[in-house]
N, C-alpha and C. Protein backbone atom coordinates (compact mmCIF):
# COMPACT_ATOMS: atom_id res chain seq x y z
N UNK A 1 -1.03 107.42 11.97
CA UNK A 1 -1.77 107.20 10.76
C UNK A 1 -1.81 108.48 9.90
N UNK A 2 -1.95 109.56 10.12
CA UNK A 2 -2.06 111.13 9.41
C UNK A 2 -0.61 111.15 8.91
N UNK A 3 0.80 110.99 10.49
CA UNK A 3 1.59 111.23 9.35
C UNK A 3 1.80 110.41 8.37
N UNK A 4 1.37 109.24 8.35
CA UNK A 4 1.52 108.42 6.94
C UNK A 4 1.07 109.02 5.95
N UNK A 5 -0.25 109.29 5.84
CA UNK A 5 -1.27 109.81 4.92
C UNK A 5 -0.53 111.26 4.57
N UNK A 6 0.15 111.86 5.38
CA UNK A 6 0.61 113.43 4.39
C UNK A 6 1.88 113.42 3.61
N UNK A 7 2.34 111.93 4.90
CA UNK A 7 3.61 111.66 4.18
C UNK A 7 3.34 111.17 2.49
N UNK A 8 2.55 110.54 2.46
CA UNK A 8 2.01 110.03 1.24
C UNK A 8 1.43 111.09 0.17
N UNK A 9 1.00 111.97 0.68
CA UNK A 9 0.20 113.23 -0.22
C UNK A 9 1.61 113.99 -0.46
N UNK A 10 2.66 114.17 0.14
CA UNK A 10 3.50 114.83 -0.30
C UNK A 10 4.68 114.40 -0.83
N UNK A 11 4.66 112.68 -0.73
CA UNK A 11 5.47 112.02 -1.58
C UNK A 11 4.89 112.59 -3.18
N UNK A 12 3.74 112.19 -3.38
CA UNK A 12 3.31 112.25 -4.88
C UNK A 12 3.05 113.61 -5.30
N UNK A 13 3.05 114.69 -4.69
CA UNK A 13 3.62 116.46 -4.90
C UNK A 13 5.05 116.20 -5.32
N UNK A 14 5.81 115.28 -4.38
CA UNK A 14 7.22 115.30 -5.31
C UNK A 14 7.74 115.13 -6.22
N UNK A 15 6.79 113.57 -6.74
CA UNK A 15 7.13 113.17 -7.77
C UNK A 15 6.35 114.45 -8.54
N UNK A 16 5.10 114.35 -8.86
CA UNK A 16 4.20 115.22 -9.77
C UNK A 16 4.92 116.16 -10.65
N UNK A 17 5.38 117.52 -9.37
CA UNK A 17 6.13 118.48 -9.50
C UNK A 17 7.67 118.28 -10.06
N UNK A 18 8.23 117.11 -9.78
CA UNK A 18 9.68 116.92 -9.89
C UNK A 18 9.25 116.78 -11.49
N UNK A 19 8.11 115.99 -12.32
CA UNK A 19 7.80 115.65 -13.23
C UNK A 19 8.03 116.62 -14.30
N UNK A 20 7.08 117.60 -13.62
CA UNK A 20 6.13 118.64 -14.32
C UNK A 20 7.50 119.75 -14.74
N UNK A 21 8.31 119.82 -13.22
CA UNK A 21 9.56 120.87 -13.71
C UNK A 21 9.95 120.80 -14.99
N UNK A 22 10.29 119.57 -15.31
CA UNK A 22 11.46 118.94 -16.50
C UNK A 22 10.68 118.88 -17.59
N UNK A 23 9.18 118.77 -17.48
CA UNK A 23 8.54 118.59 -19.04
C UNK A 23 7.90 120.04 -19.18
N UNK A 24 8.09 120.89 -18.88
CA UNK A 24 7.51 122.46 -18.62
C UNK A 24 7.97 123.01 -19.53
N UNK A 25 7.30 123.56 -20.92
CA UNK A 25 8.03 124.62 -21.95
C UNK A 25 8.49 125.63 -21.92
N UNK A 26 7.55 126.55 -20.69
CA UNK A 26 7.38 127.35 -19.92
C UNK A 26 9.06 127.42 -19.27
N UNK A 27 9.37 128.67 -19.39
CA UNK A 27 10.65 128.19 -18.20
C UNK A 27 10.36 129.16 -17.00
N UNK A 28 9.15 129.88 -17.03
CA UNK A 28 9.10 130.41 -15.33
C UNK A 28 8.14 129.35 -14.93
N UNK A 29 7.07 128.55 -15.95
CA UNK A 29 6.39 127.65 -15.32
C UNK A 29 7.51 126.49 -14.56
N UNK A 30 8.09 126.32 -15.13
CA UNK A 30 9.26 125.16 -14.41
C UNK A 30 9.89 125.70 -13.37
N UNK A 31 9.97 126.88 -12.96
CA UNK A 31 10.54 127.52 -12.22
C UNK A 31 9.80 127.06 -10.84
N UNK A 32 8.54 127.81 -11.46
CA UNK A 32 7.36 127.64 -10.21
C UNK A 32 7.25 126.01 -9.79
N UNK A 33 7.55 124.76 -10.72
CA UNK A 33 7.44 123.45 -10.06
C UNK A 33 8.26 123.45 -9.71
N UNK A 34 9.82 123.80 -9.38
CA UNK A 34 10.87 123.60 -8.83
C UNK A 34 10.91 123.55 -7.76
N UNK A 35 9.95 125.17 -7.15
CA UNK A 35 9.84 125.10 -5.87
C UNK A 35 8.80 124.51 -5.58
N UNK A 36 7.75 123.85 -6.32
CA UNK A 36 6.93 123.28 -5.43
C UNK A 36 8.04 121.68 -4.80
N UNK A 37 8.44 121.55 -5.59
CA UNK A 37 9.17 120.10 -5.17
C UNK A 37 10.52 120.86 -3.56
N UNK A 38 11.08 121.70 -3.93
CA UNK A 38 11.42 121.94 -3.27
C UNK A 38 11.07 122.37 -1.76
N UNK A 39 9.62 122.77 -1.89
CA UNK A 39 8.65 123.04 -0.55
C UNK A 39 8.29 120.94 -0.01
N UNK A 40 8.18 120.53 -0.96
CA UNK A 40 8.03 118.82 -0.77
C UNK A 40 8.87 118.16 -0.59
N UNK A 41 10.09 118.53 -0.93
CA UNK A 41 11.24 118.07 0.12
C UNK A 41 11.57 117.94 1.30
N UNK A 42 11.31 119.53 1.47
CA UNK A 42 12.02 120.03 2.60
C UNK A 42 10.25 119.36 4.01
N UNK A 43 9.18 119.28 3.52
CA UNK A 43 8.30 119.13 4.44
C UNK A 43 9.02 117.40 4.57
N UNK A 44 9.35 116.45 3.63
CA UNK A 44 9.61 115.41 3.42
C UNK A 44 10.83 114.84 4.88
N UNK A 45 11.78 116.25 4.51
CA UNK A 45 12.42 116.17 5.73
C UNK A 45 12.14 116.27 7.20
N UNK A 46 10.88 117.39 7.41
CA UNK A 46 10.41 117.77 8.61
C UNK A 46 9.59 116.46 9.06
N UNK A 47 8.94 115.59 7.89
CA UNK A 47 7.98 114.38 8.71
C UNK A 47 8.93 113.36 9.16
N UNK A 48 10.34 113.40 8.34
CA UNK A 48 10.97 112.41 9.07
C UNK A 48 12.39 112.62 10.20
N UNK A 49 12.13 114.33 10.71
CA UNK A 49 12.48 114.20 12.02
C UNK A 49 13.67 115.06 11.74
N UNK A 50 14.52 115.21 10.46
CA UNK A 50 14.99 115.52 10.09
C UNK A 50 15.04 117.32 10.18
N UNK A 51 14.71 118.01 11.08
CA UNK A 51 13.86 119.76 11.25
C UNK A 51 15.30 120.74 10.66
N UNK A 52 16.54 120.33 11.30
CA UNK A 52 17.34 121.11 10.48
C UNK A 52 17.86 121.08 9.19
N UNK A 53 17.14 120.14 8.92
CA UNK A 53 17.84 119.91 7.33
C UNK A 53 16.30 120.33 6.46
N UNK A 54 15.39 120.03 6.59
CA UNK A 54 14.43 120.75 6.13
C UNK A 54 14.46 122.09 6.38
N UNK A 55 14.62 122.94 8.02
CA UNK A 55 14.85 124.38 7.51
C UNK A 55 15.73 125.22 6.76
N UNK A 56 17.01 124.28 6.46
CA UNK A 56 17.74 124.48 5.37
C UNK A 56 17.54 124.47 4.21
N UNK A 57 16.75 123.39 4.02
CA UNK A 57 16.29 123.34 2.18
C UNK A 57 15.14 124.36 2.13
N UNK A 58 14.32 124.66 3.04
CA UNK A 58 13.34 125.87 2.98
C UNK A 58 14.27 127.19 2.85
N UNK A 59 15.31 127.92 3.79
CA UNK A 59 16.20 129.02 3.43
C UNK A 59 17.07 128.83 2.44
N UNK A 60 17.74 127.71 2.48
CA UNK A 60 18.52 128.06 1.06
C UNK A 60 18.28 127.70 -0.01
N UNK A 61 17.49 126.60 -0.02
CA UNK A 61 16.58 126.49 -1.74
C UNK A 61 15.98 127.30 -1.81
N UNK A 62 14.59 127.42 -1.13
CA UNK A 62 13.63 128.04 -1.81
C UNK A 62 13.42 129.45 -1.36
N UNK A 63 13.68 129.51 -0.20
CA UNK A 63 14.25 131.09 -0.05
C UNK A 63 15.46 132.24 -1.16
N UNK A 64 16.25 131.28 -1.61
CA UNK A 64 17.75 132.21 -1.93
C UNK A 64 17.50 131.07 -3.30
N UNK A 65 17.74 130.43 -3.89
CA UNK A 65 18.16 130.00 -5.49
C UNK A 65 17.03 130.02 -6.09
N UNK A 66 15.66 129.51 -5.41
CA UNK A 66 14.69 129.19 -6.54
C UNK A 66 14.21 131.01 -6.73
N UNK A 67 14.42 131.88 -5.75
CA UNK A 67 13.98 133.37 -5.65
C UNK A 67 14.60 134.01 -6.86
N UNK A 68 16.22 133.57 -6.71
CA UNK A 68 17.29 134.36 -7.45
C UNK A 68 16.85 133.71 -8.93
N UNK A 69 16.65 132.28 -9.70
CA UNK A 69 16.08 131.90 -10.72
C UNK A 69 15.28 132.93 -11.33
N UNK A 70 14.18 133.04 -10.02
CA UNK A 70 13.17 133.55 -11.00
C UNK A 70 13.43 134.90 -11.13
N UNK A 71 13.84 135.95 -10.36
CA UNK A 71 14.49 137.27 -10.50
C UNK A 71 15.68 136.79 -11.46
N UNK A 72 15.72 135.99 -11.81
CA UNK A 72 17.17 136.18 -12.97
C UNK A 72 16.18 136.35 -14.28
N UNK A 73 15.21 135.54 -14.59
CA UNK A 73 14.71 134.72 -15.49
C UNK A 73 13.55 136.27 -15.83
N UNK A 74 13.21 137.37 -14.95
CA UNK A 74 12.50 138.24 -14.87
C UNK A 74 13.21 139.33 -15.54
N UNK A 75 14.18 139.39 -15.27
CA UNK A 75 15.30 140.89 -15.82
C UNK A 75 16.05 140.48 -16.77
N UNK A 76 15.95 138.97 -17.59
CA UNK A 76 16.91 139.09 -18.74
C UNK A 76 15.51 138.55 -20.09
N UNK A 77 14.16 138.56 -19.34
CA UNK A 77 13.10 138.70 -20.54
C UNK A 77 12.77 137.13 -20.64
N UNK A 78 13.49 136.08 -21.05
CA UNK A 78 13.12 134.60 -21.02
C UNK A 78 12.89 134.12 -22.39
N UNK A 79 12.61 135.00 -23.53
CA UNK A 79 12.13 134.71 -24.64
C UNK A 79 12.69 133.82 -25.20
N UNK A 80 12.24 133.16 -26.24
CA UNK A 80 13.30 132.42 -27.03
C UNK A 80 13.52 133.01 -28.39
N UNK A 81 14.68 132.78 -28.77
CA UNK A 81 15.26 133.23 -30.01
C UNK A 81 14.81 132.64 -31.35
């Protein structure tokens, strides 16, 4: 019954966040929902048994691309023209 219920609390973090990325003006704010969806994936994977493929999307998403994003997005300023 719980894992239903977190499964369920972190289904709708996915959607939310998957939402929020794409309508975000902000582009480090979108940054920051990226990985939240990406942390809601990868748990998405761990409830369904799935452990190496979730610790993958935890090291190489959100460890190494969503990191490198935002260190990209930090050293070239972000402004708009």
């Amino acid at each position: 019954m719980i894992y239903t219920v977190l499964f369920v609390i972190f289904g709708i973090i996915l959607v939310v966040s998957a939402l929020k990325s794409v309508s975000e003006k902000n582009i480090v704010h979108s940054a920051v929902w990226l990985l939240f969806f990406m942390i809601s994936v990868a748990s998405l994977f761990f409830f369904l048994g799935a452990s190496f493929i979730g610790s993958v999307e935890l090291l190489v998403y959100v460890g190494a691309i969503v990191s490198l994003l935002v260190f990209t997005l930090m050293l070239t300023g972000g402004e708009d023209s």
